[in-house]
C-alpha atoms as a PDB file:
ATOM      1  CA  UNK A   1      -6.955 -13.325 -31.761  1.00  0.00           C
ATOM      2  CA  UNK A   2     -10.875 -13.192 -31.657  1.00  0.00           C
ATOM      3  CA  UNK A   3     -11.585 -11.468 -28.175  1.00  0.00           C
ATOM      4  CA  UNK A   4     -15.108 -10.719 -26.867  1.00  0.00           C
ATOM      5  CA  UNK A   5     -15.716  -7.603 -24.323  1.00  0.00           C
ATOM      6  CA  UNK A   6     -17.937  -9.814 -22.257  1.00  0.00           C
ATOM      7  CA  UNK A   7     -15.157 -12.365 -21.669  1.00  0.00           C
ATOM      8  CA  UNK A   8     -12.778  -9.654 -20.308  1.00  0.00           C
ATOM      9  CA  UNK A   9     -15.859  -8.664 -18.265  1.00  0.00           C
ATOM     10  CA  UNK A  10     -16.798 -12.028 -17.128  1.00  0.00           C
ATOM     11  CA  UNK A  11     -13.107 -12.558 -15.962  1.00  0.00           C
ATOM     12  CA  UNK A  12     -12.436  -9.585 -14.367  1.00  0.00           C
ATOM     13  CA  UNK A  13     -15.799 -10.555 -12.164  1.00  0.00           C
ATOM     14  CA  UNK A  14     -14.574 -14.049 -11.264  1.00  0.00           C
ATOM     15  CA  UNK A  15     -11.191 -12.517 -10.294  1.00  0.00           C
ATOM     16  CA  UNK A  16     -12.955 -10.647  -7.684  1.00  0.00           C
ATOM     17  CA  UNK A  17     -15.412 -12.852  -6.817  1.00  0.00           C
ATOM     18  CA  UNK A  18     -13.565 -16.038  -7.117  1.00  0.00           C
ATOM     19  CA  UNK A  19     -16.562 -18.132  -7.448  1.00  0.00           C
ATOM     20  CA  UNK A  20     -18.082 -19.275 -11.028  1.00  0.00           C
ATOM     21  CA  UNK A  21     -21.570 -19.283  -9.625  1.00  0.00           C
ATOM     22  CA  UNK A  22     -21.622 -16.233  -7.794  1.00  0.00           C
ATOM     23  CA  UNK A  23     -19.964 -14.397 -11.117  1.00  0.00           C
ATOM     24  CA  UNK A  24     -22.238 -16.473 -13.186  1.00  0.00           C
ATOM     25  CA  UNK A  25     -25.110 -14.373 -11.324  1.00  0.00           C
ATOM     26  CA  UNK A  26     -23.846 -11.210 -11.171  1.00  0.00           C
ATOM     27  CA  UNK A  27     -23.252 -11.092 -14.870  1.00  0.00           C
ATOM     28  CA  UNK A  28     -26.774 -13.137 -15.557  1.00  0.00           C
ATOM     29  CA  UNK A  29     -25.834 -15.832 -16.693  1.00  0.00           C
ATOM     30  CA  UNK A  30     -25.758 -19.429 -15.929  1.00  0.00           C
ATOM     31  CA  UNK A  31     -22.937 -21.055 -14.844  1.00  0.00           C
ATOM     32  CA  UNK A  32     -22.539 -23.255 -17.415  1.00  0.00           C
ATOM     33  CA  UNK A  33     -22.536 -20.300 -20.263  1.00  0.00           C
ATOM     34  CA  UNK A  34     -20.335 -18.440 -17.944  1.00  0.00           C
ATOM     35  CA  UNK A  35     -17.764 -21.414 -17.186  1.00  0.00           C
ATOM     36  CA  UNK A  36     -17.790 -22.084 -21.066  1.00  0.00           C
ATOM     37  CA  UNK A  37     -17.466 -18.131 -21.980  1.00  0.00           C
ATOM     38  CA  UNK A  38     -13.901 -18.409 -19.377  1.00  0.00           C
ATOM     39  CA  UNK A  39     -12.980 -21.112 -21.312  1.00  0.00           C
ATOM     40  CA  UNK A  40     -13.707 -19.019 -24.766  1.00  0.00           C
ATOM     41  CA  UNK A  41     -11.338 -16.623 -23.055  1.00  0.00           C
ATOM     42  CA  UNK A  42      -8.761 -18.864 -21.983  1.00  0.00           C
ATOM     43  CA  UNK A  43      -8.566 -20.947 -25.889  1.00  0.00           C
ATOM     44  CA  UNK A  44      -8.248 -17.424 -27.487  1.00  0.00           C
ATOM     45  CA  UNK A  45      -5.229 -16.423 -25.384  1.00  0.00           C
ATOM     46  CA  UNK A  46      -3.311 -19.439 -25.244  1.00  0.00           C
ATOM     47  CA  UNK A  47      -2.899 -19.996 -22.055  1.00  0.00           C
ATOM     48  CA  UNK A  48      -4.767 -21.227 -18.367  1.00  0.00           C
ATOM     49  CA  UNK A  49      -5.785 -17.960 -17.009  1.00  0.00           C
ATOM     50  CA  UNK A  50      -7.712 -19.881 -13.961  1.00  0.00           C
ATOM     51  CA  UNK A  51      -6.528 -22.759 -11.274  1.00  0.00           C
ATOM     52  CA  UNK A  52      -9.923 -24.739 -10.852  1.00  0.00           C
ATOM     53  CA  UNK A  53      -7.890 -26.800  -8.388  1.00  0.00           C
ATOM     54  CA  UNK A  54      -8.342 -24.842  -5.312  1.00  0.00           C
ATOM     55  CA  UNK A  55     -11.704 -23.024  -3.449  1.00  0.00           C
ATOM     56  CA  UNK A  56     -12.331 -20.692  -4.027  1.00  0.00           C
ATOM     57  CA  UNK A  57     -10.465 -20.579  -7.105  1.00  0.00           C
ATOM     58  CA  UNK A  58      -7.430 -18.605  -7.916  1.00  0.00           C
ATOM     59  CA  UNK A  59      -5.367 -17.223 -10.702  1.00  0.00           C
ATOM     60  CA  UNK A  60      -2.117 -18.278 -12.416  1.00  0.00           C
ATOM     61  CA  UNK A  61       0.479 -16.303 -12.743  1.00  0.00           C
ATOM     62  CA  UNK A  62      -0.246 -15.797 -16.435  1.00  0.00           C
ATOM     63  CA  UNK A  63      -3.725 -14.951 -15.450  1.00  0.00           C
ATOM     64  CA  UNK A  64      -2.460 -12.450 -12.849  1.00  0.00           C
ATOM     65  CA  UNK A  65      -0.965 -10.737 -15.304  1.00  0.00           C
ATOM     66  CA  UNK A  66      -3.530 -11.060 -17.506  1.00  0.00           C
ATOM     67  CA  UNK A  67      -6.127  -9.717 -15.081  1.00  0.00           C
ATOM     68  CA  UNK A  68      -4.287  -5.878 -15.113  1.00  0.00           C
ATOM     69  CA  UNK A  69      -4.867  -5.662 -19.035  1.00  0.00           C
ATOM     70  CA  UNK A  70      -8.948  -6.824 -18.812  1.00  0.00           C
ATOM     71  CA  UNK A  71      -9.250  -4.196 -16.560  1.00  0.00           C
ATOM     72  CA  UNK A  72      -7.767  -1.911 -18.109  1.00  0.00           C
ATOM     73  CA  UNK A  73      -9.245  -2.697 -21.625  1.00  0.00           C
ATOM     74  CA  UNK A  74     -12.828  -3.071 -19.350  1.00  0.00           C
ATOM     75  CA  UNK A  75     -12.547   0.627 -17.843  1.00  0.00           C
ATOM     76  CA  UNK A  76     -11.150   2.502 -21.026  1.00  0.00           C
ATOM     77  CA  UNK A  77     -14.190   1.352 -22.982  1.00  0.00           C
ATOM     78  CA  UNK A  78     -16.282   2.200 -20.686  1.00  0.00           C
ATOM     79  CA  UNK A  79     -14.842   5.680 -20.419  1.00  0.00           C
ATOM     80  CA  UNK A  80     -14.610   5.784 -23.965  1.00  0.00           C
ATOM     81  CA  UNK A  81     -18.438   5.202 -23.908  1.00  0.00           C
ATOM     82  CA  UNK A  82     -19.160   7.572 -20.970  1.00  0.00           C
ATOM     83  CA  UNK A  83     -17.034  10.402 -23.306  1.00  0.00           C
ATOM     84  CA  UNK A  84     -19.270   9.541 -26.192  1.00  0.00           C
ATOM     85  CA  UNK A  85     -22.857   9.737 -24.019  1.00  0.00           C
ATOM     86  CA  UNK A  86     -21.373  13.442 -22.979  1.00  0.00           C
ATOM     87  CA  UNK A  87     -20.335  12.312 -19.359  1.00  0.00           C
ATOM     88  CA  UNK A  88     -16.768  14.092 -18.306  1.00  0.00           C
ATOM     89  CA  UNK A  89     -14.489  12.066 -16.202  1.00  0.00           C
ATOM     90  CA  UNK A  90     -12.768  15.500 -15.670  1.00  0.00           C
ATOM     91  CA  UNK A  91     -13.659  15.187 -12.127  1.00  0.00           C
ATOM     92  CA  UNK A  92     -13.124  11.350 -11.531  1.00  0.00           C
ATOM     93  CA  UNK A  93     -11.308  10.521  -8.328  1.00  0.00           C
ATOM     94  CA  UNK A  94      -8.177   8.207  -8.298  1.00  0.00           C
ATOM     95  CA  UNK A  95      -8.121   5.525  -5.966  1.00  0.00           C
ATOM     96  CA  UNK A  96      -5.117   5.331  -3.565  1.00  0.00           C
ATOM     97  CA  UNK A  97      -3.842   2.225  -1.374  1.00  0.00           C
ATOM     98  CA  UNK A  98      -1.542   3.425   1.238  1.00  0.00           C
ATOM     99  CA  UNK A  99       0.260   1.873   4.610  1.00  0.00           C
ATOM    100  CA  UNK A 100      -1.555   2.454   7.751  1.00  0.00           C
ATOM    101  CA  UNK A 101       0.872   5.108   8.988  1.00  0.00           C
ATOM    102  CA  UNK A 102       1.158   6.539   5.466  1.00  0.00           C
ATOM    103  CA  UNK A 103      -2.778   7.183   5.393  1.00  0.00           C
ATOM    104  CA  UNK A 104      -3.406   8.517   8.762  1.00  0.00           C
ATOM    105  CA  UNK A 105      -0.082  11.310   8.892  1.00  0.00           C
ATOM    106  CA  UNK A 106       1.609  11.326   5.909  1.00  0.00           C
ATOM    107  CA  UNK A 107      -1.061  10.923   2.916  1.00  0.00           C
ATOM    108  CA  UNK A 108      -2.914  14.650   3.888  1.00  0.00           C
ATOM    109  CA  UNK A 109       0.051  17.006   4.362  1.00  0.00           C
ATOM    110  CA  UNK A 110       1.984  15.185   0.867  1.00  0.00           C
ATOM    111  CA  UNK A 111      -1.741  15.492  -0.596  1.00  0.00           C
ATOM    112  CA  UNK A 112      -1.362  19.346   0.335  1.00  0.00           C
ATOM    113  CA  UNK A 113       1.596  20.288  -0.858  1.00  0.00           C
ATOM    114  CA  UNK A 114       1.140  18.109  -4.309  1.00  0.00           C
ATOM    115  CA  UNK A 115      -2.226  20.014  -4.972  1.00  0.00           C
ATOM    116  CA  UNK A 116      -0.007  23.074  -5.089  1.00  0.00           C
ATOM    117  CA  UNK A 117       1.496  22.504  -8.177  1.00  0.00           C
ATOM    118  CA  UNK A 118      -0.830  20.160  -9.749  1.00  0.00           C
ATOM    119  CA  UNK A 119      -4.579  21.758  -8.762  1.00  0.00           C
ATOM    120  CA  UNK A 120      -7.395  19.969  -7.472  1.00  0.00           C
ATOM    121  CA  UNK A 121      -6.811  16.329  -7.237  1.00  0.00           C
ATOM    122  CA  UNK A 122     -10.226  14.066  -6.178  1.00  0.00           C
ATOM    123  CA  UNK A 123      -8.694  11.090  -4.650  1.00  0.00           C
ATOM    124  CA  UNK A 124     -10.306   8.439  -2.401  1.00  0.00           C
ATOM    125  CA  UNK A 125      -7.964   6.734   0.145  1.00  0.00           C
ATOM    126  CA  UNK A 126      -7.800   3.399   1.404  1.00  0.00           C
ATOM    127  CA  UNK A 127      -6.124   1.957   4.257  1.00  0.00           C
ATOM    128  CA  UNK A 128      -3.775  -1.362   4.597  1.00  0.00           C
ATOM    129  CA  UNK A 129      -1.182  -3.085   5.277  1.00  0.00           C
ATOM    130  CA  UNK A 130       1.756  -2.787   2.900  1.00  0.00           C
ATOM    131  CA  UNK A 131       1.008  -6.581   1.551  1.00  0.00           C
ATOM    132  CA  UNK A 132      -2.029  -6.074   0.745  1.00  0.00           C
ATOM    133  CA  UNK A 133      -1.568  -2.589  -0.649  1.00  0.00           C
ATOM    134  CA  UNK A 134       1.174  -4.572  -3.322  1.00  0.00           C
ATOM    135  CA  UNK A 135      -0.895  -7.034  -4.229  1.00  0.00           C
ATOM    136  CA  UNK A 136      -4.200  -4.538  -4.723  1.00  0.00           C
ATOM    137  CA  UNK A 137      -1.741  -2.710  -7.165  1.00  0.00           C
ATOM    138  CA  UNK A 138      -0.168  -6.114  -8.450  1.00  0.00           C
ATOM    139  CA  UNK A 139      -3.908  -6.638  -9.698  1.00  0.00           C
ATOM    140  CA  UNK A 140      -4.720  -3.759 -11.041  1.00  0.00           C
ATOM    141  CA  UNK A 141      -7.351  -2.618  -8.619  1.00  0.00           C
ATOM    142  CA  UNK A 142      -6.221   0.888  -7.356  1.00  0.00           C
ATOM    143  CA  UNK A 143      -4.745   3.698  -9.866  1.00  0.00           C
ATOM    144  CA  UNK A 144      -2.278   4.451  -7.171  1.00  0.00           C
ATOM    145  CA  UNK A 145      -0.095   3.160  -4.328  1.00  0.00           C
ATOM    146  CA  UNK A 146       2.101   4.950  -1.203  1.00  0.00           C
ATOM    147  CA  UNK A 147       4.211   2.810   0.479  1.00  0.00           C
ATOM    148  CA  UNK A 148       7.967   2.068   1.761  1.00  0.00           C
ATOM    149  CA  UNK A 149      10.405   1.566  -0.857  1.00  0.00           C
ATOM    150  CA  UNK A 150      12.152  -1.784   0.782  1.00  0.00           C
ATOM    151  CA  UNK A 151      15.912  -2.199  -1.326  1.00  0.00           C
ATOM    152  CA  UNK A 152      16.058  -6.053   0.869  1.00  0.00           C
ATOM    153  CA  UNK A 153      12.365  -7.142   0.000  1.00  0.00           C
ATOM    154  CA  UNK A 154      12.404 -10.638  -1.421  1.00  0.00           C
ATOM    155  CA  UNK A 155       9.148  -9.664  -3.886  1.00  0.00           C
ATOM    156  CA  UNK A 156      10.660  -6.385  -5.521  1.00  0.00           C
ATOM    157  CA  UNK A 157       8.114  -4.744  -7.730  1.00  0.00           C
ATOM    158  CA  UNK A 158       9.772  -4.287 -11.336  1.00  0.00           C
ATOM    159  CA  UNK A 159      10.456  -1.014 -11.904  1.00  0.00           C
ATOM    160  CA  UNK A 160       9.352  -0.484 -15.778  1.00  0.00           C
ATOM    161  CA  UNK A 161       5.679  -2.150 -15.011  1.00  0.00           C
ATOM    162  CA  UNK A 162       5.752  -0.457 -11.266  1.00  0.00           C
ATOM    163  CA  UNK A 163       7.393   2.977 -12.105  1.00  0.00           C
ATOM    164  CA  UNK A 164       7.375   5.303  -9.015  1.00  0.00           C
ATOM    165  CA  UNK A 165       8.184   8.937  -7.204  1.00  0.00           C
ATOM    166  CA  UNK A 166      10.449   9.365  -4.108  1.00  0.00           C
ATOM    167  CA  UNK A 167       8.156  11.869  -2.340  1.00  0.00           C
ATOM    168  CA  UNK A 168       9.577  11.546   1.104  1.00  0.00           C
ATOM    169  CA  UNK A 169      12.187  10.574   3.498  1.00  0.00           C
ATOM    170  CA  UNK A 170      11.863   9.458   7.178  1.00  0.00           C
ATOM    171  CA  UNK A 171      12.532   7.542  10.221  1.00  0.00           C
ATOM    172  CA  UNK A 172      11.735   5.314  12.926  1.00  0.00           C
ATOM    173  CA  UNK A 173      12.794   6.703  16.265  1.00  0.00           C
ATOM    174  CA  UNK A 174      12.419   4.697  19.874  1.00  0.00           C
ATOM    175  CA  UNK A 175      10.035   6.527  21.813  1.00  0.00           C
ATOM    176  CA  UNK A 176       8.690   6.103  25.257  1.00  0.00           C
ATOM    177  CA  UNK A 177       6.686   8.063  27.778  1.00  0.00           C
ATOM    178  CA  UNK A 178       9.118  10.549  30.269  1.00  0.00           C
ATOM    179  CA  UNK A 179       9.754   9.861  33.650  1.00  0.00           C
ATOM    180  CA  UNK A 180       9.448  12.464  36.430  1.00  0.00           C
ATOM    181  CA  UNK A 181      12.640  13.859  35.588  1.00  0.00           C
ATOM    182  CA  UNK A 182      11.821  14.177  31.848  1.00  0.00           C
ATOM    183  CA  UNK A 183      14.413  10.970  31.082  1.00  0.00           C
ATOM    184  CA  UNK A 184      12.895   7.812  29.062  1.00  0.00           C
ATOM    185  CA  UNK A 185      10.822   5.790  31.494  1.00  0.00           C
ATOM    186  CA  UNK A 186      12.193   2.399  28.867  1.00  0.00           C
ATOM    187  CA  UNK A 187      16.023   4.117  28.108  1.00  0.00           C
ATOM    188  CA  UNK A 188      17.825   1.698  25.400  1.00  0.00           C
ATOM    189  CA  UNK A 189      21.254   2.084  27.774  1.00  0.00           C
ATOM    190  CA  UNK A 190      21.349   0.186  30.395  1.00  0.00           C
ATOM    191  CA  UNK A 191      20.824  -3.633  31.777  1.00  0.00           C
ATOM    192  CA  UNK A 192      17.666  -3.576  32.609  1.00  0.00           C
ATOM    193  CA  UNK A 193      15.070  -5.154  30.561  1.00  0.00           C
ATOM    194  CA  UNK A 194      12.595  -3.174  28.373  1.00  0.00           C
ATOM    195  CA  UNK A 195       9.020  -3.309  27.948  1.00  0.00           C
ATOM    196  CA  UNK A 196       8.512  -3.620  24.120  1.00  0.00           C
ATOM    197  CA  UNK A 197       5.587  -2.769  21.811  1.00  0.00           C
ATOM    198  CA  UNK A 198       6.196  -4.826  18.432  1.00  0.00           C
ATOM    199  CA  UNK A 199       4.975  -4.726  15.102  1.00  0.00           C
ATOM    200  CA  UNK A 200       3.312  -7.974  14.205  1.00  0.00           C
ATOM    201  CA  UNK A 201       5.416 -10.618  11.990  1.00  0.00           C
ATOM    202  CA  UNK A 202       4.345  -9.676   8.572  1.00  0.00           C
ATOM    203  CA  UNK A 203       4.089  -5.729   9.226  1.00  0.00           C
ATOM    204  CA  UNK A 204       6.452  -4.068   6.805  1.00  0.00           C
ATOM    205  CA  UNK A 205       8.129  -1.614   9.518  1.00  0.00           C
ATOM    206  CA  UNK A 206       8.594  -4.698  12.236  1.00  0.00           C
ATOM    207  CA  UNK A 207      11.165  -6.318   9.240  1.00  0.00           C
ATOM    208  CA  UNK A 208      12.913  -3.009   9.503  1.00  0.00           C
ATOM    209  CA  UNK A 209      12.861  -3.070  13.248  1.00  0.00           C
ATOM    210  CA  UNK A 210      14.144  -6.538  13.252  1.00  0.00           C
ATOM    211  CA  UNK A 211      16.994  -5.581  10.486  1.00  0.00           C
ATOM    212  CA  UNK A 212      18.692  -3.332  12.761  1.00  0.00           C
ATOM    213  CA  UNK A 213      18.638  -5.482  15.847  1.00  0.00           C
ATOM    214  CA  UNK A 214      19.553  -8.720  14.229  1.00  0.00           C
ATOM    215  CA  UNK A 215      23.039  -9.004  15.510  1.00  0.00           C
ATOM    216  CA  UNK A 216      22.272  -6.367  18.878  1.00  0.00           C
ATOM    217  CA  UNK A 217      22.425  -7.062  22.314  1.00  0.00           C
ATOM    218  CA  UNK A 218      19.930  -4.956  22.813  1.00  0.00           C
ATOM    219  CA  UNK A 219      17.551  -7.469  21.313  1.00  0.00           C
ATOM    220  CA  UNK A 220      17.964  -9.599  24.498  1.00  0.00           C
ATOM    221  CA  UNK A 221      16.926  -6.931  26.691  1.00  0.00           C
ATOM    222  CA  UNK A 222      13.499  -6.632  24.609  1.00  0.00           C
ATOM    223  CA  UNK A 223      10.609  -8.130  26.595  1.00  0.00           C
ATOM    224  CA  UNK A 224       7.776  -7.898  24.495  1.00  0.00           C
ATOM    225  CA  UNK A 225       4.316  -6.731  26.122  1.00  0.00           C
ATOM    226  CA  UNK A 226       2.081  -5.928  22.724  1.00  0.00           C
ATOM    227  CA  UNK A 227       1.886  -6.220  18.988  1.00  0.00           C
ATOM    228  CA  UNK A 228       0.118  -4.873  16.310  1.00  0.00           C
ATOM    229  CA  UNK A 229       0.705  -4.170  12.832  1.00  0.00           C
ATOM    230  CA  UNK A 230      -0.094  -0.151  12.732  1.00  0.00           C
ATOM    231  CA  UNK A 231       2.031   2.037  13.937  1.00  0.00           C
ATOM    232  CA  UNK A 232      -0.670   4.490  15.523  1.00  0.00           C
ATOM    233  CA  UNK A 233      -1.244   1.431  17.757  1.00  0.00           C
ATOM    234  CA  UNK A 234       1.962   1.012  19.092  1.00  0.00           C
ATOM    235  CA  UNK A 235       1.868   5.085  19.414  1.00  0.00           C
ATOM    236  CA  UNK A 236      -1.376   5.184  21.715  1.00  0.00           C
ATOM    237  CA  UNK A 237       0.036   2.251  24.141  1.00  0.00           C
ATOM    238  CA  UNK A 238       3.467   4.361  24.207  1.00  0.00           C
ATOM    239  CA  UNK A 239       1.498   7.480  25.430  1.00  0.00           C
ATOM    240  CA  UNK A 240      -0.014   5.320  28.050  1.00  0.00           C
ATOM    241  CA  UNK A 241       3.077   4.112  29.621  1.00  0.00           C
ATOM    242  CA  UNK A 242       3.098   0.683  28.644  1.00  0.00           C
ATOM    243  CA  UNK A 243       6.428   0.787  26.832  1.00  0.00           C
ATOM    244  CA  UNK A 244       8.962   1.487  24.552  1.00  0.00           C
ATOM    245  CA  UNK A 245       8.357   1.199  20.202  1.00  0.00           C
ATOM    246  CA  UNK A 246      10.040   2.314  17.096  1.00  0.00           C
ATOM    247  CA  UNK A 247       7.281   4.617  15.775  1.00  0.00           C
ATOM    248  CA  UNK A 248       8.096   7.260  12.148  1.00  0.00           C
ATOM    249  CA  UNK A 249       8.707  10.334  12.490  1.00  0.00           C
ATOM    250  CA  UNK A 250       5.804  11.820  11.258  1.00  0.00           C
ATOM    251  CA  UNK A 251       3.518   9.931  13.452  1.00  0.00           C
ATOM    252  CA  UNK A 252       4.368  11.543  16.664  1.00  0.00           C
ATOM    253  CA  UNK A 253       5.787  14.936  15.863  1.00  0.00           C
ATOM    254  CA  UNK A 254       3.425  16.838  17.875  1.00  0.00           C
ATOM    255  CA  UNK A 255       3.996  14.573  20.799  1.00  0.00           C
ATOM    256  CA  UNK A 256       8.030  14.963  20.804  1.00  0.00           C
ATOM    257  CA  UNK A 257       7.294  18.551  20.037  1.00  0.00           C
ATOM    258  CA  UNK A 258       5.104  18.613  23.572  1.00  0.00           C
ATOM    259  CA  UNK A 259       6.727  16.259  25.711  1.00  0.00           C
ATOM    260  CA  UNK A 260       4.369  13.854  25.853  1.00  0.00           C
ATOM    261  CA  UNK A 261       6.902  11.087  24.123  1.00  0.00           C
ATOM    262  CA  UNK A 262      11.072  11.219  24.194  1.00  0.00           C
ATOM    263  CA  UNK A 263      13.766   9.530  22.997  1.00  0.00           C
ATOM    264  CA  UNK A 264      14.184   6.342  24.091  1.00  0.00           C
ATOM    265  CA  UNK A 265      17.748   6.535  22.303  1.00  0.00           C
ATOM    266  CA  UNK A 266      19.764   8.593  20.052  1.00  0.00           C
ATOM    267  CA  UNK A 267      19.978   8.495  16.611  1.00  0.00           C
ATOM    268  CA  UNK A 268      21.864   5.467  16.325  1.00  0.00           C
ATOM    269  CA  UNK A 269      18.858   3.872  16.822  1.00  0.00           C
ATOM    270  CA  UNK A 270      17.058   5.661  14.295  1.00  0.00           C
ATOM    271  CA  UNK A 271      15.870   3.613  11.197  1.00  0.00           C
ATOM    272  CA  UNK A 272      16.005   5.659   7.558  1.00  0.00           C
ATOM    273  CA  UNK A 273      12.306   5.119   5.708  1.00  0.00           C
ATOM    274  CA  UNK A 274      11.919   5.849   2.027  1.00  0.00           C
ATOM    275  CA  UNK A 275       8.527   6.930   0.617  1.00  0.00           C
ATOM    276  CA  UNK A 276       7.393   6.087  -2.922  1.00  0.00           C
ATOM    277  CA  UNK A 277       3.964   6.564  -5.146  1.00  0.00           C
ATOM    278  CA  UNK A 278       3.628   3.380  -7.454  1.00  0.00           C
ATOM    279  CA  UNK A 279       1.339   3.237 -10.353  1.00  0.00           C
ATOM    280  CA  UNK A 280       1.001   0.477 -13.052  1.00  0.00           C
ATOM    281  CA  UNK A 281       2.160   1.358 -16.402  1.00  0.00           C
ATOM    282  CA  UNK A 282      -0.180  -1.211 -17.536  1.00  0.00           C
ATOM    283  CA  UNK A 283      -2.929   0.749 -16.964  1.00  0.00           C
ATOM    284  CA  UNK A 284      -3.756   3.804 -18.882  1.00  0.00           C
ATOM    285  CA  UNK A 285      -6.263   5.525 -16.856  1.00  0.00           C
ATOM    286  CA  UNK A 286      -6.578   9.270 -18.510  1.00  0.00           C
ATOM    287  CA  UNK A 287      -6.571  10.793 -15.101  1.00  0.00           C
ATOM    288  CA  UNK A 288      -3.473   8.644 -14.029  1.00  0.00           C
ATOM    289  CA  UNK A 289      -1.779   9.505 -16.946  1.00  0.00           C
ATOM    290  CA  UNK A 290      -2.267  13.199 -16.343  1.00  0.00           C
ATOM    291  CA  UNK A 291      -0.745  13.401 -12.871  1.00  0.00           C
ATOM    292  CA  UNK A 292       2.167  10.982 -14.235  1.00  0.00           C
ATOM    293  CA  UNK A 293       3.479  13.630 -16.697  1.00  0.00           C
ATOM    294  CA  UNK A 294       2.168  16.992 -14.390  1.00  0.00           C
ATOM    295  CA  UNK A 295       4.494  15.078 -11.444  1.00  0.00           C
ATOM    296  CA  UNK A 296       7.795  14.799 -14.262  1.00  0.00           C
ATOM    297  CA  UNK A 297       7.498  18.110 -14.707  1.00  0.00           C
ATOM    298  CA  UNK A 298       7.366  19.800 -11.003  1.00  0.00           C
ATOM    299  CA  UNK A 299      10.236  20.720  -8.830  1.00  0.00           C
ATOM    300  CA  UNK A 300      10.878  18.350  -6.212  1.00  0.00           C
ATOM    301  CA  UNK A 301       9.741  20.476  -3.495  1.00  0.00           C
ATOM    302  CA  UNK A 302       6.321  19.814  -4.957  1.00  0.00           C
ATOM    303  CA  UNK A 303       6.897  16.216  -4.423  1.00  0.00           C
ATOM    304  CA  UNK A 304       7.826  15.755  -0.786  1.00  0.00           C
ATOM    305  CA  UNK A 305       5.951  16.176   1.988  1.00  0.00           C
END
C-alpha cells in the first residue's frame, strides 16, 4: 500500500467539511486535484471511503472507520514533528464530550477528585447531547467521552475499540416544588393528574424515564406541560412551580438539601444511572495514553465522583 500524508489530510478535511470544493480550498487546491487525490486515497485502500450520492456528501461505513485512523496517523505526525522542532505537548489539553447534565454538575467535582491522584490534567469540555457526544467519539474527534452507560441501547459501542471507566453511580428522582405544608405540590400517589416536564424524544434520560413507566398507570396520569432535552431545563421550570420531572441526583442536591425541591415519590420511583469515560483505542494520543494507564492503576475512590 502506497499512502500519501496529504491524502489522509485531504480526507480528514472533507469529513469535516463535507464539501469537495470547500475542502478543495482550504487545502489549496482545486477541486479537480483534490477530487482526484480522494480517489488516489480510495484505489490505494481498496475500498469507497466516500458516498458522492447525497449533499452534502457523507461517509461509508468503511470510511467511518477509516476516518478514526487518518486522524490519528494526521495528529501523531504532527506531534511527532512538533517533538522534533522542540515544542512539548506536555501541557496539551484533552478534549472531552460530555451529556448536558454530566458537564454542568458532574464533570467539575469527578474532574476534582481525579486530579488528586493523577496531577494537573488541562482538559477542555464540550457540551451535548449523548448522540452527538457518540458519534463525535465514533469519529474520532474528541480524546475523551462521559456519558450514561445504557445496557438496552440498540447502538452499543464495542467494548475493545470503546474501552471505558465506571466513575460514578446515580439516579433520577421525581422532584417537584413543596406545597405550604412542605408535601409535593405534583405527589405521584393519588388520582389526580400531574403536570409533567419531559425530556424530548431522542434525549438519552427521557428513554430511561419512559423504561420505567412503560407498563405504569401512572403514565396516564402524566399531562405533559414542557420538554427539553437537558436536564437543568426541566430543573429551573421545577423550581418555578410548573411541575413535576425526573431530574439526577447530582443536579439538584443543594436544592433537596434546602427545601427548595422534594420528593415527588419514594424511591420506587427512582431510576439507577451508570457513569462511564470512553476513549477510542484507535487513537493513540500520548496524553490519552498516559491517563489510560495512570487511571488502571488508582484506587477506585480516585475514580468516582
Amino acid at each position: 500500500m502506497n499512502l500519501e500524508t496529504k491524502w489522509l489530510e485531504d480526507f480528514v478535511a472533507l469529513a469535516n467539511t463535507r464539501s469537495f470544493s470547500t475542502s478543495a480550498r482550504q487545502r489549496h487546491v482545486t477541486q479537480p486535484a483534490f477530487s482526484r487525490r480522494i480517489r488516489s486515497l480510495e484505489q490505494a485502500v481498496g475500498t469507497t471511503l466516500v458516498d458522492r450520492s447525497t449533499t452534502p456528501v457523507g461517509l461509508t461505513p468503511e470510511g467511518q472507520l477509516f476516518l478514526v485512523t487518518a486522524r490519528n496517523l494526521v495528529e501523531q505526525l504532527n506531534e511527532s514533528l512538533g517533538h522534533l522542532r522542540g515544542l512539548s505537548i506536555a501541557n496539551e489539553a484533552l478534549d472531552v464530550v460530555a451529556a448536558h447534565s454530566l458537564a454542568l454538575d458532574f464533570y467539575p467535582r469527578w474532574i476534582s477528585q481525579l486530579q488528586k491522584g493523577v496531577g494537573e490534567l488541562p482538559t477542555r469540555l464540550v457540551a451535548m447531547n449523548v448522540g452527538d457526544a457518540i458519534h463525535v467519539l465514533r469519529e474520532g474527534n474528541c480524546d475523551l467521552m462521559l456519558g450514561y452507560h445504557d445496557p438496552y441501547a440498540t447502538m452499543q459501542l464495542d467494548a475493545e475499540i470503546f474501552p471505558s471507566f465506571s466513575i460514578g453511580k446515580a439516579k433520577m428522582i421525581p422532584v417537584c416544588i413543596p406545597d405550604d405544608r412542605g408535601r409535593p405540590l405534583f405527589p405521584l400517589v393519588g388520582s389526580e393528574p400531574i403536570s409533567y416536564l419531559a425530556y424530548t424524544q431522542g434525549a438519552f434520560l427521557g428513554r430511561s424515564v419512559r423504561m420505567l413507566l412503560k407498563n405504569e398507570p401512572l403514565r396516564l396520569r402524566l399531562k405533559t406541560i414542557y420538554e427539553t432535552a437537558m436536564a437543568e431545563g426541566l430543573k429551573g421550570m421545577a423550581l418555578q412551580g410548573v411541575g413535576m420531572a425526573w431530574i439526577p441526583d447530582f443536579c439538584i442536591r443543594t436544592e433537596l438539601n434546602t427545601g427548595r425541591l422534594v420528593r415527588a415519590g419514594n424511591e420506587e420511583w427512582d431510576i439507577p444511572l451508570e457513569v462511564r469515560l470512553y476513549r477510542c483505542s484507535l487513537v493513540h494520543k500520548p496524553g490519552v495514553e498516559k491517563l489510560w494507564r495512570q487511571m488502571m492503576t488508582l484506587p477506585r475512590d480516585f475514580l468516582q465522583a
